[in-house]
N, C-alpha and C. Protein backbone atom coordinates (compact mmCIF):
# COMPACT_ATOMS: atom_id res chain seq x y z
N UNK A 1 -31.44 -7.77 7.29
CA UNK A 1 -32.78 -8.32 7.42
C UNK A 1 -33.05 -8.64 8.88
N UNK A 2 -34.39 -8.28 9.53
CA UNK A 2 -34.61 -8.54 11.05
C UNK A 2 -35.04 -9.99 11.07
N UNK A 3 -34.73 -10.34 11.79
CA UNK A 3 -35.12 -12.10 12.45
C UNK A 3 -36.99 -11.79 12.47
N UNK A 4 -37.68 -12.76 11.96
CA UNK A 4 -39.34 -12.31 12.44
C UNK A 4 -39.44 -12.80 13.81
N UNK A 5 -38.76 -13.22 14.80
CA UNK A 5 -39.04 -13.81 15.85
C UNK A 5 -39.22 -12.74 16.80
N UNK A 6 -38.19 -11.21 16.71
CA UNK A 6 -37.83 -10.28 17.40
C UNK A 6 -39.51 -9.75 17.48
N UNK A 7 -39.70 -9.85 18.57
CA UNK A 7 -40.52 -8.54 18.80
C UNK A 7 -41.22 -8.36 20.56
N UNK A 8 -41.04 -7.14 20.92
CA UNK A 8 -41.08 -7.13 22.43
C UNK A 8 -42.50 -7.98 23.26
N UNK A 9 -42.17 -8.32 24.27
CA UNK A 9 -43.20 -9.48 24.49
C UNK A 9 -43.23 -11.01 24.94
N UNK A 10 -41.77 -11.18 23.70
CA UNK A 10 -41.23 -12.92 24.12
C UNK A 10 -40.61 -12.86 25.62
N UNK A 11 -41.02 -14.18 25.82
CA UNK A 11 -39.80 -14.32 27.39
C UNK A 11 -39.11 -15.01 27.14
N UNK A 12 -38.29 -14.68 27.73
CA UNK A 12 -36.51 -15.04 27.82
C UNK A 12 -36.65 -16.56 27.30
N UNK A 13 -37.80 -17.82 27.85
CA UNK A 13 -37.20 -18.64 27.47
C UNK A 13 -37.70 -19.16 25.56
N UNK A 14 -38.50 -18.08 25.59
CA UNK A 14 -38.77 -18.50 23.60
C UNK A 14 -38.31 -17.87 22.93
N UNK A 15 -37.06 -16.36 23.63
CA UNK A 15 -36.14 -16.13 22.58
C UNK A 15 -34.56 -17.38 22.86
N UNK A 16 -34.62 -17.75 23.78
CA UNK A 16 -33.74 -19.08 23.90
C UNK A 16 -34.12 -19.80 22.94
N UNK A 17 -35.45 -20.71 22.95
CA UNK A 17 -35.93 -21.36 22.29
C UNK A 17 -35.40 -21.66 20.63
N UNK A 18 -35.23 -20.18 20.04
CA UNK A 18 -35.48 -19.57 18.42
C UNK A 18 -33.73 -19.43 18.37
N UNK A 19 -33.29 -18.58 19.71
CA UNK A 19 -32.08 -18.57 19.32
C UNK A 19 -31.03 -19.16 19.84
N UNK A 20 -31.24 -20.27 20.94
CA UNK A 20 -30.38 -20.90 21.21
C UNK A 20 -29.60 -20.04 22.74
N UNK A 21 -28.65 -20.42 23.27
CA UNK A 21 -28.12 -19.75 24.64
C UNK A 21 -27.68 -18.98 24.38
N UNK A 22 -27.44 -17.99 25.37
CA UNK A 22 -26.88 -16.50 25.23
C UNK A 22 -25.53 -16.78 25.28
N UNK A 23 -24.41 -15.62 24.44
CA UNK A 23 -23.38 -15.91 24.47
C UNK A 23 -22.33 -15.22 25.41
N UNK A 24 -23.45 -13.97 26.24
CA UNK A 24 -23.19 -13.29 26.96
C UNK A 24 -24.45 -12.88 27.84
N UNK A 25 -23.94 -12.80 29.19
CA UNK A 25 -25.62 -12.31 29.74
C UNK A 25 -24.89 -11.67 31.23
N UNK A 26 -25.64 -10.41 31.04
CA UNK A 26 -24.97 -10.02 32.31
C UNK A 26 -26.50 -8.80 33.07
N UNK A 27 -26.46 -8.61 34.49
CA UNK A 27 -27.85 -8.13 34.63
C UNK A 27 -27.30 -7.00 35.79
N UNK A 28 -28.08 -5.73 35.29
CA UNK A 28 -27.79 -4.73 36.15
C UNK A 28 -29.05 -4.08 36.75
N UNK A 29 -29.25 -3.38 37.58
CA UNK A 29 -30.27 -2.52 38.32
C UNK A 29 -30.58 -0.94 37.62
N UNK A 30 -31.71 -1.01 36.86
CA UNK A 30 -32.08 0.53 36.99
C UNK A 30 -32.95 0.83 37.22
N UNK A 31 -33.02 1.89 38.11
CA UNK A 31 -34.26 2.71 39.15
C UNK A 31 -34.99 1.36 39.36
N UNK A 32 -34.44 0.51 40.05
CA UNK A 32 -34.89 -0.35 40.45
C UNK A 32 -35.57 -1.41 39.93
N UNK A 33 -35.26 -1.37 38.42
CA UNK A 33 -35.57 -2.79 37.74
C UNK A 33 -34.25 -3.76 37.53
N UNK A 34 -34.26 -4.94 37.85
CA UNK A 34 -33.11 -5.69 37.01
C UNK A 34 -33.22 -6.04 35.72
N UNK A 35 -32.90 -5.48 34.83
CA UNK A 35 -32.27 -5.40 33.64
C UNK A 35 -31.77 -6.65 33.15
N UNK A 36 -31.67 -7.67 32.36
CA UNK A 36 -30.86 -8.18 32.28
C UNK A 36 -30.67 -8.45 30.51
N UNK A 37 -29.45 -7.90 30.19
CA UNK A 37 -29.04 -7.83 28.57
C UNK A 37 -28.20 -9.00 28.31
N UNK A 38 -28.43 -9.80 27.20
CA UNK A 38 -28.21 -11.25 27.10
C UNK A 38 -27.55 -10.80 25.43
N UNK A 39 -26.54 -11.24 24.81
CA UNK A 39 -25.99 -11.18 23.41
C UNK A 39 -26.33 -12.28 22.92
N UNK A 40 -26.74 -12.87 21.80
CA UNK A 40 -27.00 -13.72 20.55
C UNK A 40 -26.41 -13.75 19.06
N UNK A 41 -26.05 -14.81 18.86
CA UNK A 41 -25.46 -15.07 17.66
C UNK A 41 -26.24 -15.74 16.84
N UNK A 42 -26.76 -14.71 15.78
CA UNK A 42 -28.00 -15.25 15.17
C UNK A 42 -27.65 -15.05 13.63
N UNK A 43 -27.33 -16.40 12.63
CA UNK A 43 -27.43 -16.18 11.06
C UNK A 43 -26.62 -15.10 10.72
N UNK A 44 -25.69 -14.71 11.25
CA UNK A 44 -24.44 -14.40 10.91
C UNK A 44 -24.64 -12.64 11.53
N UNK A 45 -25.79 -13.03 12.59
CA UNK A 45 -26.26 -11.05 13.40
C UNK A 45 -25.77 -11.37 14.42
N UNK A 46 -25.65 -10.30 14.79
CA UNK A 46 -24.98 -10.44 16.64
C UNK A 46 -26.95 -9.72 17.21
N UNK A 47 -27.18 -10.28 17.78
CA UNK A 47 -28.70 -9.61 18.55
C UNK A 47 -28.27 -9.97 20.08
N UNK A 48 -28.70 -8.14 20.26
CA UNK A 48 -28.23 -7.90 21.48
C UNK A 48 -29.81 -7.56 22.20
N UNK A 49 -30.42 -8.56 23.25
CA UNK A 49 -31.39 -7.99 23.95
C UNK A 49 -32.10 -7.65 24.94
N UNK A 50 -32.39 -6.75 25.92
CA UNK A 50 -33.17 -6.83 26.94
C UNK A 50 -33.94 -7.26 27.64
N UNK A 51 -33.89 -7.86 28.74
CA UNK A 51 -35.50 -8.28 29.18
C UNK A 51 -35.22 -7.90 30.81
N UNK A 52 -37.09 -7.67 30.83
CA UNK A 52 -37.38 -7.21 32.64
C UNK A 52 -38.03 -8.14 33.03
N UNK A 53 -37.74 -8.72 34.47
CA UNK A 53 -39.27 -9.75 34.41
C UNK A 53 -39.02 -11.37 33.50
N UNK A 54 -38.03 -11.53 32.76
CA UNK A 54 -37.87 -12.08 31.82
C UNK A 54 -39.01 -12.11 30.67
N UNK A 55 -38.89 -10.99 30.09
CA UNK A 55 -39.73 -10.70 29.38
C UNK A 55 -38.85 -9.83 28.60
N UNK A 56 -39.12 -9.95 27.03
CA UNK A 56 -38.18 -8.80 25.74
C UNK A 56 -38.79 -7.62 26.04
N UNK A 57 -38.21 -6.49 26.15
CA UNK A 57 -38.43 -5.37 26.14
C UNK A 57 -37.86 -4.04 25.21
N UNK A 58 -36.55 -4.74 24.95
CA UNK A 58 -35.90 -4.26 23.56
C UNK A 58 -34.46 -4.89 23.31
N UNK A 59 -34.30 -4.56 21.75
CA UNK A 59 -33.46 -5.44 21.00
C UNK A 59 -32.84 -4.63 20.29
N UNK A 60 -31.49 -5.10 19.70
CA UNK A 60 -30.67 -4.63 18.42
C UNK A 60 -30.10 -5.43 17.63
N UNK A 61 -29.94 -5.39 16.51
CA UNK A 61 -29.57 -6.22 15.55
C UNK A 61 -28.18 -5.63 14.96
N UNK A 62 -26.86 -5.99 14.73
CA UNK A 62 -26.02 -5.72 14.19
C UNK A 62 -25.26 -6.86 13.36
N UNK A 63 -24.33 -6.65 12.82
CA UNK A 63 -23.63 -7.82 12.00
C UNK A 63 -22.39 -7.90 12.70
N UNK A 64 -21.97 -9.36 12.61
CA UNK A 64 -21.28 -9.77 13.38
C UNK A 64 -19.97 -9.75 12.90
């Protein structure tokens, strides 16, 4: 089942907000954007997600 919170758009700090601190966050450069992919432990999902800008840009949901 997807979290209803997910959807591209949130910034970084109202997917904090919903899901609490990242349990991993690490930020890389492509073609000149910084990237930065943050992991979440969410209701027993691991959500892994993107943001540019601090802004969601994309997400994945797996089980943990």
């Amino acid at each position: 089942m997807e979290p209803s919170f997910a959807c591209a758009g949130l910034t970084l700090d109202q997917v904090e907000n919903i899901l609490g601190p990242a349990q991993t966050a690490v930020q890389t450069d492509q073609g000149g954007l910084k990237v930065m992919k943050r992991t979440y432990s969410h209701e027993g999902q691991r959500v892994t997600a993107s943001f540019v800008g601090g802004v969601l840009v994309d997400y994945s949901i797996s089980p943990e």
